[in-house]
C-alpha atoms as a PDB file:
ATOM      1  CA  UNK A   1     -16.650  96.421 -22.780  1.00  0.00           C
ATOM      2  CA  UNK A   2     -20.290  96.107 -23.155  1.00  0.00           C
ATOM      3  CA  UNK A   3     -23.131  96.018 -20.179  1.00  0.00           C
ATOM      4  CA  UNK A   4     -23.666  92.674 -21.554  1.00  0.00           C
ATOM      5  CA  UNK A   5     -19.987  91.490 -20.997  1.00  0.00           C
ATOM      6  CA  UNK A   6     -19.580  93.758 -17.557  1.00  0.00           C
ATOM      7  CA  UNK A   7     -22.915  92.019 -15.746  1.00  0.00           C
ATOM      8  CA  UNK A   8     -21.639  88.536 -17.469  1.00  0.00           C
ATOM      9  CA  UNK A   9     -18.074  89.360 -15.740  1.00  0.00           C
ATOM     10  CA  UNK A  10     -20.069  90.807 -13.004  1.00  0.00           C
ATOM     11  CA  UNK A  11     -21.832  87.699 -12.227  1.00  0.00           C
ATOM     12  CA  UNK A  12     -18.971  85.335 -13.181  1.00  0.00           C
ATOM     13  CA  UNK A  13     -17.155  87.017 -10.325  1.00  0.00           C
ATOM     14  CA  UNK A  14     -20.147  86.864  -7.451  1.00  0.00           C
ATOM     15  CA  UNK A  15     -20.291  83.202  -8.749  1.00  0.00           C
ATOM     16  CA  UNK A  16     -16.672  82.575  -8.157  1.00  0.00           C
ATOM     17  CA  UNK A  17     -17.136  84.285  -4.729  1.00  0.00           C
ATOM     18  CA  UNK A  18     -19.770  81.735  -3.621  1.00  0.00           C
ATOM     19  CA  UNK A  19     -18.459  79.268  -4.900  1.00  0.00           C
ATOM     20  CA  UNK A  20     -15.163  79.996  -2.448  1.00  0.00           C
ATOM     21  CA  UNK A  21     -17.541  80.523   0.464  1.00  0.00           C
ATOM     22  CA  UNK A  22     -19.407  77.306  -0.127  1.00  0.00           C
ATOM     23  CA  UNK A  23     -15.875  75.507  -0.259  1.00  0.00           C
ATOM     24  CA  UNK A  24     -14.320  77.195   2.702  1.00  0.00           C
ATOM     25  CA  UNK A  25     -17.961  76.017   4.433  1.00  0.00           C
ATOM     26  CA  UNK A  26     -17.463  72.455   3.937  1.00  0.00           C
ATOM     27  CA  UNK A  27     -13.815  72.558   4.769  1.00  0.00           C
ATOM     28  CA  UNK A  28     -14.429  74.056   7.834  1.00  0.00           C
ATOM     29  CA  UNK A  29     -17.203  71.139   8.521  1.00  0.00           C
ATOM     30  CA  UNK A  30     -14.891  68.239   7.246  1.00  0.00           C
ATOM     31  CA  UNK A  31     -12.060  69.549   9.542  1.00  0.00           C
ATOM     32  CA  UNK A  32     -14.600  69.843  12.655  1.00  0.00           C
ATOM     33  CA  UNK A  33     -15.672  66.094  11.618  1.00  0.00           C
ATOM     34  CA  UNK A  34     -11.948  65.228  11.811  1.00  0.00           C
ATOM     35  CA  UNK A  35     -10.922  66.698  14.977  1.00  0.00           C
ATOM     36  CA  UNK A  36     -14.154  65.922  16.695  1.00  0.00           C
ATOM     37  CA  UNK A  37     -12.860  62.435  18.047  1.00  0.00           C
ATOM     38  CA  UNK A  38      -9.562  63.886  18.817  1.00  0.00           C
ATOM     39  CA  UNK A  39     -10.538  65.136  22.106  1.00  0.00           C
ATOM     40  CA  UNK A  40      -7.348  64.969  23.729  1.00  0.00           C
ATOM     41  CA  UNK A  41      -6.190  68.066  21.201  1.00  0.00           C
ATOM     42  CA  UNK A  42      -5.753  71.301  23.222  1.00  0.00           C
ATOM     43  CA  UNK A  43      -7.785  74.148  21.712  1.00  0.00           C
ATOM     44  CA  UNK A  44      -4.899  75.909  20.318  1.00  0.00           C
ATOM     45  CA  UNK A  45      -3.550  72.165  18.103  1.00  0.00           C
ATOM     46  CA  UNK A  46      -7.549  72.070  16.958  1.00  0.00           C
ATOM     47  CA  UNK A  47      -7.532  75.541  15.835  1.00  0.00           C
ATOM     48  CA  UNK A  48      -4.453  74.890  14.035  1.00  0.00           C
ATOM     49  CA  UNK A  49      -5.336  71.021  12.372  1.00  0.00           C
ATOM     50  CA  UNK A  50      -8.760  72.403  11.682  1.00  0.00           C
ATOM     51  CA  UNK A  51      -7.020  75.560   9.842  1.00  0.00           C
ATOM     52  CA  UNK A  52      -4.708  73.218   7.927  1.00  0.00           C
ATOM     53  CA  UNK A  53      -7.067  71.055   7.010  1.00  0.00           C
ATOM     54  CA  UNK A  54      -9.374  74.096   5.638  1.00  0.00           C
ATOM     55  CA  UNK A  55      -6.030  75.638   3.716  1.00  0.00           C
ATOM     56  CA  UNK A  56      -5.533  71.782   1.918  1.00  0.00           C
ATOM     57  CA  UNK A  57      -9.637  71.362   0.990  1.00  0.00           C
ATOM     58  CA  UNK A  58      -9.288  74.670  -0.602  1.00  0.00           C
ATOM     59  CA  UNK A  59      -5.614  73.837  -2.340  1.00  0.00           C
ATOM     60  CA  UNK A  60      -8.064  69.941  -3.534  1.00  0.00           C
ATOM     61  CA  UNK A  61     -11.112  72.068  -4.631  1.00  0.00           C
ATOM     62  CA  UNK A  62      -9.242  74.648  -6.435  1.00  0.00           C
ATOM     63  CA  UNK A  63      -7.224  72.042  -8.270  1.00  0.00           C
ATOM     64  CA  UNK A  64     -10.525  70.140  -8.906  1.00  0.00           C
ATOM     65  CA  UNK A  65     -12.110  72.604 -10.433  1.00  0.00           C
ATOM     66  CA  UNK A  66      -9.111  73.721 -12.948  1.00  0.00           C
ATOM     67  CA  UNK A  67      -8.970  70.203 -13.486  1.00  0.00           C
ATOM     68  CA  UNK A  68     -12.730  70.252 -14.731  1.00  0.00           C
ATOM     69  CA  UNK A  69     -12.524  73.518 -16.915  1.00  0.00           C
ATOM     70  CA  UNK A  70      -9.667  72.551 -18.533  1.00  0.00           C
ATOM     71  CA  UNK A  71     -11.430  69.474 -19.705  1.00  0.00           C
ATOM     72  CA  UNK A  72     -14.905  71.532 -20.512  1.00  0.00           C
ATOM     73  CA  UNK A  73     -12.835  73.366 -22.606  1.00  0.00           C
ATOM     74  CA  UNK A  74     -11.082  70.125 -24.163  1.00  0.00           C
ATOM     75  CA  UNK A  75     -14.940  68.726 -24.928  1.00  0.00           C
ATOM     76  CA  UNK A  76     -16.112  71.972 -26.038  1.00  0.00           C
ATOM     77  CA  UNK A  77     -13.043  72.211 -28.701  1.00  0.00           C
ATOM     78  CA  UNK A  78     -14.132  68.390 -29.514  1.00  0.00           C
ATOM     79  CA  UNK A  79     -18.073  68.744 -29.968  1.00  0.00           C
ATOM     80  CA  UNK A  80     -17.513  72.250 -32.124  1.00  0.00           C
ATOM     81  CA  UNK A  81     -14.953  70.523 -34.459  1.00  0.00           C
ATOM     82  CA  UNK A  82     -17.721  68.020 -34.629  1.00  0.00           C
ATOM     83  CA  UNK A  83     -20.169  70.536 -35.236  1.00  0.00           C
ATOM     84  CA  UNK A  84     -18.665  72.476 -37.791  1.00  0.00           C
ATOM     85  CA  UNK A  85     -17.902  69.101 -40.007  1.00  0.00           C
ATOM     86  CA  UNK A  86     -21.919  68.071 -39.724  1.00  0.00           C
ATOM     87  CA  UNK A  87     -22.663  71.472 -40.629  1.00  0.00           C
ATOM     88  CA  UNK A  88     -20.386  70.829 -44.027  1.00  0.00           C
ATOM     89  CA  UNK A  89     -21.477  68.450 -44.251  1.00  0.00           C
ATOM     90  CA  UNK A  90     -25.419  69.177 -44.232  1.00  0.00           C
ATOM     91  CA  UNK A  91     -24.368  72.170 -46.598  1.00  0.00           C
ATOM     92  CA  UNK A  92     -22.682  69.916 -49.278  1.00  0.00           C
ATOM     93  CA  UNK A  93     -25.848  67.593 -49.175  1.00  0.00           C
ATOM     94  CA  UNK A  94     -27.972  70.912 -49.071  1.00  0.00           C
ATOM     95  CA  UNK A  95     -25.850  72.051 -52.109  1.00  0.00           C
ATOM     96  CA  UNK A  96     -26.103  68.412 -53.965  1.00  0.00           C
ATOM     97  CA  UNK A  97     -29.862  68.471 -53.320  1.00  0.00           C
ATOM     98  CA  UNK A  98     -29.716  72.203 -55.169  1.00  0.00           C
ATOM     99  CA  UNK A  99     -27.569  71.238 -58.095  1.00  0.00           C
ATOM    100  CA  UNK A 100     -29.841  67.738 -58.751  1.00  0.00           C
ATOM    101  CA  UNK A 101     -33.114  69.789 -58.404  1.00  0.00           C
ATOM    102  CA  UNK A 102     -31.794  72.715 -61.085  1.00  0.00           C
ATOM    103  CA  UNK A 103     -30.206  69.143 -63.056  1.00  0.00           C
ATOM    104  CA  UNK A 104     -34.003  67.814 -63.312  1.00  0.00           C
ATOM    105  CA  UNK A 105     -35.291  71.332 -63.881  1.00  0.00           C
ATOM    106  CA  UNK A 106     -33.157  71.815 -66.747  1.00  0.00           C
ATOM    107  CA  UNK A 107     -33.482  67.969 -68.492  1.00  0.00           C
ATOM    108  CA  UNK A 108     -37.483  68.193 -68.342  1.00  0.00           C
ATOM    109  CA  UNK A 109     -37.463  71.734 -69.722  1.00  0.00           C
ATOM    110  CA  UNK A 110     -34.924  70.871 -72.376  1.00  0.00           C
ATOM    111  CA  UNK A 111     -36.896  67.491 -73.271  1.00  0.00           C
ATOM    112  CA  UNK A 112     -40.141  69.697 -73.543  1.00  0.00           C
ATOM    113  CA  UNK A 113     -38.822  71.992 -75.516  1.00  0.00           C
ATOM    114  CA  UNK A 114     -37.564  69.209 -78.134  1.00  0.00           C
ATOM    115  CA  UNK A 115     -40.998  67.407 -77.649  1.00  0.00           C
ATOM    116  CA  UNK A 116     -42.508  70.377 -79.525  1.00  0.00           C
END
């Protein structure tokens, strides 16, 4: 593996890691936001909702974002198949463009030449 690849990997994982934090962060918020108003809970049934509810934003976000690279990786396989057929395309009309040019070339050099 390169140093390119192993601080791409590198920072792919530290991004991964924050991203984790970040979610555990607002599931920990949401759950205090739920259990807030249930003041009759005793300490040790908020601990527990509040750690339930963290576990099942985690299980949502997880799932949410699998969900979204699965479909980045649909689009990507859609816009490159796009991209390689425009870029056949531009080399075919490149190509034409070519063989019309040497065409021309050849028919004014050839009518010259019988001119004389």
């Amino acid at each position: 593996m390169t140093a390119m690849e192993e601080s791409r990997t590198l920072i792919n994982d530290i991004e991964g890691h924050l991203l984790l934090a970040a979610a555990r962060a607002e599931g920990r918020a949401a759950a205090a936001r739920v259990t807030d108003p249930l003041d009759w809970l005793t300490d040790g049934q908020r601990e527990f909702l509040e750690g339930r509810f963290e576990a099942e934003y985690l299980v949502l976000a997880r799932d949410s974002w699998q969900r979204t690279a699965v479909r980045a990786g649909a689009l990507r396989e859609e816009y490159e198949e796009v991209y390689r057929g425009l870029r056949r395309r531009l080399l075919a009309g490149c190509l034409l463009g070519w063989v019309v040019t040497a065409v021309g070339v050849v028919m004014v050099c050839l009518s010259q030449a019988t001119a004389t």
